[in-house]
N, C-alpha and C. Protein backbone atom coordinates (compact mmCIF):
# COMPACT_ATOMS: atom_id res chain seq x y z
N UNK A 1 142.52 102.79 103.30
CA UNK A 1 142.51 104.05 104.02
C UNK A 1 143.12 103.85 105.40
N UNK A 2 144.29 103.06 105.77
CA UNK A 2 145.50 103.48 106.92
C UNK A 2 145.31 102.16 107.22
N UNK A 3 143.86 101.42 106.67
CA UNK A 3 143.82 100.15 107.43
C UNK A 3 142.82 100.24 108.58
N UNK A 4 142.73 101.31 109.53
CA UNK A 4 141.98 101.52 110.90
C UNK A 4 140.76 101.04 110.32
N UNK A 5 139.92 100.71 109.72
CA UNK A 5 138.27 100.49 110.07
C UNK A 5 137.46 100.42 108.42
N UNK A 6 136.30 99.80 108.50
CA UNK A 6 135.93 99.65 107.20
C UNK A 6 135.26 101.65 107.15
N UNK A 7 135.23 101.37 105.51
CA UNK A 7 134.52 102.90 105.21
C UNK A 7 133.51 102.43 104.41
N UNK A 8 132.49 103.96 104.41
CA UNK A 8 131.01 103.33 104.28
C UNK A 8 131.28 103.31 102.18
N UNK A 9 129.96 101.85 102.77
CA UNK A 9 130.06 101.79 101.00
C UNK A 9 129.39 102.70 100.08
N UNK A 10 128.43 102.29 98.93
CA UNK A 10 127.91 103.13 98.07
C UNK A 10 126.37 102.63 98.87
N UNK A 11 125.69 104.01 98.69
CA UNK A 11 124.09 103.94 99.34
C UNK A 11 123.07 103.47 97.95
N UNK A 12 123.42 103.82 96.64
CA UNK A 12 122.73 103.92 95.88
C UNK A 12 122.13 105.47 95.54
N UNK A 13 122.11 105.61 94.12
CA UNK A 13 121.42 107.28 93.79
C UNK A 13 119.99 107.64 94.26
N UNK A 14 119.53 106.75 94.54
CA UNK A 14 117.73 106.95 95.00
C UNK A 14 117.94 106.97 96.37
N UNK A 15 118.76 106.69 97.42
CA UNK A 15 118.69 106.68 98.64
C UNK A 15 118.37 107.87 99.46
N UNK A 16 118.04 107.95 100.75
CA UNK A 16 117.52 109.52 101.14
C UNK A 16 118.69 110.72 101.01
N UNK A 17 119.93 109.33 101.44
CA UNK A 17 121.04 110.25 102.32
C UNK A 17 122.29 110.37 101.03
N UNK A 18 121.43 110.24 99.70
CA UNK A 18 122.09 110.09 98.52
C UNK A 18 122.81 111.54 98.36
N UNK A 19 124.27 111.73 97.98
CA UNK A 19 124.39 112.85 97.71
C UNK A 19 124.58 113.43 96.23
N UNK A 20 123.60 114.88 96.57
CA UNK A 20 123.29 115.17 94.98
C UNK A 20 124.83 115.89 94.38
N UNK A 21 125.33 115.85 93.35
CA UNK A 21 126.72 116.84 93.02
C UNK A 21 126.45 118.09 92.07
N UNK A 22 126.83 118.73 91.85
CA UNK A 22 127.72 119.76 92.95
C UNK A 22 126.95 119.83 94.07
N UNK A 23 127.49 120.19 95.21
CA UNK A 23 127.10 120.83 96.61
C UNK A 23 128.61 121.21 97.30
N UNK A 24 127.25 121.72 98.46
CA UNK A 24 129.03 122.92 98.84
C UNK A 24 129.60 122.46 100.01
N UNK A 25 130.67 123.10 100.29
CA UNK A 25 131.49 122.40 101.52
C UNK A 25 130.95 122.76 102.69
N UNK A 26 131.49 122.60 103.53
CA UNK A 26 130.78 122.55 104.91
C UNK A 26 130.39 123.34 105.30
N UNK A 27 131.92 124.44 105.18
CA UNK A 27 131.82 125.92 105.36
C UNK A 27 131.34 126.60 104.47
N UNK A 28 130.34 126.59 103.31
CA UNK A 28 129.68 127.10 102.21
C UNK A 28 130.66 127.98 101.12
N UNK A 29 132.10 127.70 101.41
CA UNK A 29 133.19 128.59 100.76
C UNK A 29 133.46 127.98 99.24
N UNK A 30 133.17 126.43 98.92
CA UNK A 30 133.60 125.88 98.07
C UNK A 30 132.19 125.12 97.17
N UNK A 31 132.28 125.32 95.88
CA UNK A 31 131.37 123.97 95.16
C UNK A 31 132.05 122.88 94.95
N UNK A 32 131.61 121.35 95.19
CA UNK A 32 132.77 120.35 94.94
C UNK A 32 131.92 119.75 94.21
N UNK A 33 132.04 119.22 93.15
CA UNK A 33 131.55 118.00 91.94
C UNK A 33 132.21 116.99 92.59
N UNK A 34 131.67 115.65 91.24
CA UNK A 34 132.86 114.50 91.66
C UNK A 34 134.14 114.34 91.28
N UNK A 35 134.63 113.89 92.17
CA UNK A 35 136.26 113.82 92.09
C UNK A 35 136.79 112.54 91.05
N UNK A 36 137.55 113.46 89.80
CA UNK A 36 137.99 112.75 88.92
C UNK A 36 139.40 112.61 89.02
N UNK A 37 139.95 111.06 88.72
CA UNK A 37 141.15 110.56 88.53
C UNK A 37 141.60 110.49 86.74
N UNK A 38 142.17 111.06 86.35
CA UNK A 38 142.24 110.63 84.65
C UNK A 38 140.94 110.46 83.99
N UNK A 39 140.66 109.21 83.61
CA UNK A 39 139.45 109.07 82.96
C UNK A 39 138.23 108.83 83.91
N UNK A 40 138.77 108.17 85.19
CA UNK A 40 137.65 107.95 86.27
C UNK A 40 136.90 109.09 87.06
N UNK A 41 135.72 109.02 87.39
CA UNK A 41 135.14 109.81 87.76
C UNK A 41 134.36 108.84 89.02
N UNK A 42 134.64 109.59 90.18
CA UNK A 42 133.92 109.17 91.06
C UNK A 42 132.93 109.47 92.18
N UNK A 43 131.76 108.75 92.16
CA UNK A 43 130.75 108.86 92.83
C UNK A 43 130.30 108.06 94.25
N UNK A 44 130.28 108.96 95.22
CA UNK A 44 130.08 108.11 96.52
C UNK A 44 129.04 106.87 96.63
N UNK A 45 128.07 108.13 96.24
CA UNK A 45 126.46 107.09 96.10
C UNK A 45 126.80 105.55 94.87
N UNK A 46 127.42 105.25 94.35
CA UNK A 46 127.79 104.34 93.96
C UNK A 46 129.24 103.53 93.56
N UNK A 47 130.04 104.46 94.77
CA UNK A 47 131.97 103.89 94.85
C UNK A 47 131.84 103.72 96.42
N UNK A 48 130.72 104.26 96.97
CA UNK A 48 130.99 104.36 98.39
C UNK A 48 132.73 105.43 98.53
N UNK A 49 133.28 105.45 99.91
CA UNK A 49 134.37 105.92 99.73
C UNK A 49 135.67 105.22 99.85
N UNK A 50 135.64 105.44 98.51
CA UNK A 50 136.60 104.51 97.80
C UNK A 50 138.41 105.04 97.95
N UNK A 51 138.22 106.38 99.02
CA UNK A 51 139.51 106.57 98.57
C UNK A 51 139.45 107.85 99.25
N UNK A 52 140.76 108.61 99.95
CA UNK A 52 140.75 109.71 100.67
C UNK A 52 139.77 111.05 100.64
N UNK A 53 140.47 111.00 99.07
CA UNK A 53 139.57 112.30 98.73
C UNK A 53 138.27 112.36 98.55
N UNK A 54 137.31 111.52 99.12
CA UNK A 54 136.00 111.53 98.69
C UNK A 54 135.50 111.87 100.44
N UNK A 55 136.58 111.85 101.12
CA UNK A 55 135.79 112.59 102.46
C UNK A 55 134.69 113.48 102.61
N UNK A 56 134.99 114.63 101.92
CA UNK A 56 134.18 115.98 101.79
C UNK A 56 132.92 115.12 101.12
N UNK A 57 132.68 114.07 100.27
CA UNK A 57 131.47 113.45 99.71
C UNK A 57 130.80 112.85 100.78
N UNK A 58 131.47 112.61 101.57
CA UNK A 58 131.14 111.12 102.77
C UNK A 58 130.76 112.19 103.74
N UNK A 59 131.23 113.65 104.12
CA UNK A 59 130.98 114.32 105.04
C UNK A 59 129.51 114.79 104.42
N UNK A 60 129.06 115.06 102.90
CA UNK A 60 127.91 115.57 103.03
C UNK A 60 127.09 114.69 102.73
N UNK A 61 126.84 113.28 102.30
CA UNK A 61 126.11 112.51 102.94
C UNK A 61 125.62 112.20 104.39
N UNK A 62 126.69 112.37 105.44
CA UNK A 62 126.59 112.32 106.99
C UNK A 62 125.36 113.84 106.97
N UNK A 63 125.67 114.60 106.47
CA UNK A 63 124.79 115.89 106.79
C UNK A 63 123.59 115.56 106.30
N UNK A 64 123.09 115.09 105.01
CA UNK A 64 122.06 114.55 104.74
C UNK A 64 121.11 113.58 105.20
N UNK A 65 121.90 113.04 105.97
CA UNK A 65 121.35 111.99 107.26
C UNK A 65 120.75 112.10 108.24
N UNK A 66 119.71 111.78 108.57
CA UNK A 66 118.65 113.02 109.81
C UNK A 66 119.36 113.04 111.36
N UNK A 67 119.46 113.96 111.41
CA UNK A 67 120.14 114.41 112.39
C UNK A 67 121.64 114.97 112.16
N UNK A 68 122.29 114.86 110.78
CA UNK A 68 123.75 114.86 110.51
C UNK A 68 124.21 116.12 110.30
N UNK A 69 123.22 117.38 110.60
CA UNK A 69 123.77 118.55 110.65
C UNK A 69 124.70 118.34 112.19
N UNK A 70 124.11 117.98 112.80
CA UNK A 70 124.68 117.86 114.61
C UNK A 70 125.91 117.44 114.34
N UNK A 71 126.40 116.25 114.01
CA UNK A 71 127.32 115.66 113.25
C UNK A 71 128.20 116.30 112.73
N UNK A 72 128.08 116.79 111.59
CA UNK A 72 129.11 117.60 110.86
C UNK A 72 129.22 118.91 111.50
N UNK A 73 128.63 119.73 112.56
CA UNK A 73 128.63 120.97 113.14
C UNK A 73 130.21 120.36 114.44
N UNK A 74 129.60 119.54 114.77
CA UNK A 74 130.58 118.40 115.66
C UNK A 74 132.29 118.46 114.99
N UNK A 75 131.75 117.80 114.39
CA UNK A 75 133.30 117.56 112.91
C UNK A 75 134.14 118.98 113.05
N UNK A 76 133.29 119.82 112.41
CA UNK A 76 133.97 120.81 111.83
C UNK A 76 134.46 121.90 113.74
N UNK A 77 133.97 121.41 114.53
CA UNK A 77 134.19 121.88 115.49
C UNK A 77 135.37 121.44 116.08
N UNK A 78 136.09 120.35 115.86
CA UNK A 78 136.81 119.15 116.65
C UNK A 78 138.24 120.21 116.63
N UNK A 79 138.87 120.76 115.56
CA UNK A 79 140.22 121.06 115.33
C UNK A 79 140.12 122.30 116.57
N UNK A 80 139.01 123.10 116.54
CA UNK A 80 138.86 124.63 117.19
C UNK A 80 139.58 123.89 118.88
N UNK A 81 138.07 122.76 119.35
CA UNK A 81 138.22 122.12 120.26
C UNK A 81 139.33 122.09 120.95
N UNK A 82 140.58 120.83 119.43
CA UNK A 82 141.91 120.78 120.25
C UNK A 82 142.62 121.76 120.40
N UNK A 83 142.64 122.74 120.04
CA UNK A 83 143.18 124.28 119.94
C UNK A 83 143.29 124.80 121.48
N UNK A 84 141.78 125.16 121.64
CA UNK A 84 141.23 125.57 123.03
C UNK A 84 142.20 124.57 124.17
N UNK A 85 141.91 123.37 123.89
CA UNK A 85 142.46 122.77 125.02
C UNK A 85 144.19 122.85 125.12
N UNK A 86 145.00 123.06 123.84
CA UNK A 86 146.27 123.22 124.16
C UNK A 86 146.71 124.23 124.31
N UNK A 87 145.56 125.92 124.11
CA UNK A 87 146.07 126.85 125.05
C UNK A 87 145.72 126.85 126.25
N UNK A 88 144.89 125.93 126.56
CA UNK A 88 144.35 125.85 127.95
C UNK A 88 145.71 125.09 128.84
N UNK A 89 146.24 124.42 128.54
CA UNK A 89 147.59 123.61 129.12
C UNK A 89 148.30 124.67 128.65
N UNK A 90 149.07 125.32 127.90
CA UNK A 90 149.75 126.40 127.88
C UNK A 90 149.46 127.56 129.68
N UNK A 91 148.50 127.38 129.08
CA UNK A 91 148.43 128.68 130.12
C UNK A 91 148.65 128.42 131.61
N UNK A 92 149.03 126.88 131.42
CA UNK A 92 148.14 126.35 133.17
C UNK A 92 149.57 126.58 133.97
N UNK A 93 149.13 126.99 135.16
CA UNK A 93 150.50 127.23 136.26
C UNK A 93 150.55 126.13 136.88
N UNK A 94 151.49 125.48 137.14
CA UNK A 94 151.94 124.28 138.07
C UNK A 94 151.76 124.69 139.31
N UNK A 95 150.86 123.65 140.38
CA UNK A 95 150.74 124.24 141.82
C UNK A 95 149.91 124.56 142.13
């Protein structure tokens, strides 16, 4: 995954912060199961994230994690964030 940093492994299915499948996306717009390759089918709680597309899995484990609503409210806030700040430099007058 780019190389930058290890990613988290598999927690196990009994774990607190285990995530159950289906569940919904962040923004409650989507149901996501596990993400299948051909014959593979994969599961965080025991692939860990094994691979890009299991973000949205890895994001709702973080939510399941006490305190990880804060977290993912955070996350899903970040893009608005850089937004704000590059109309904020847009707008700015020199001087």
């Amino acid at each position: 995954m780019n190389g930058v940093g290890g990613w988290p492994g598999p927690v196990g299915t009994g774990a607190p912060n285990a995530v159950t499948y289906p569940f919904r996306s962040v923004d409650g717009g989507a149901v996501l199961d596990r993400q299948v390759t051909g014959q593979r089918v994969w599961d965080l709680n025991t692939d860990g994230a094994a691979h890009n597309g299991m973000v949205p899995d890895w994001i709702e484990q973080i939510r399941l994690t006490d305190g990880g609503q804060g977290v993912v409210d955070e996350l899903a806030g970040g893009a608005e964030s850089y937004l704000t700040t590059w109309r904020a430099t847009e707008a700015h007058e020199p001087g």
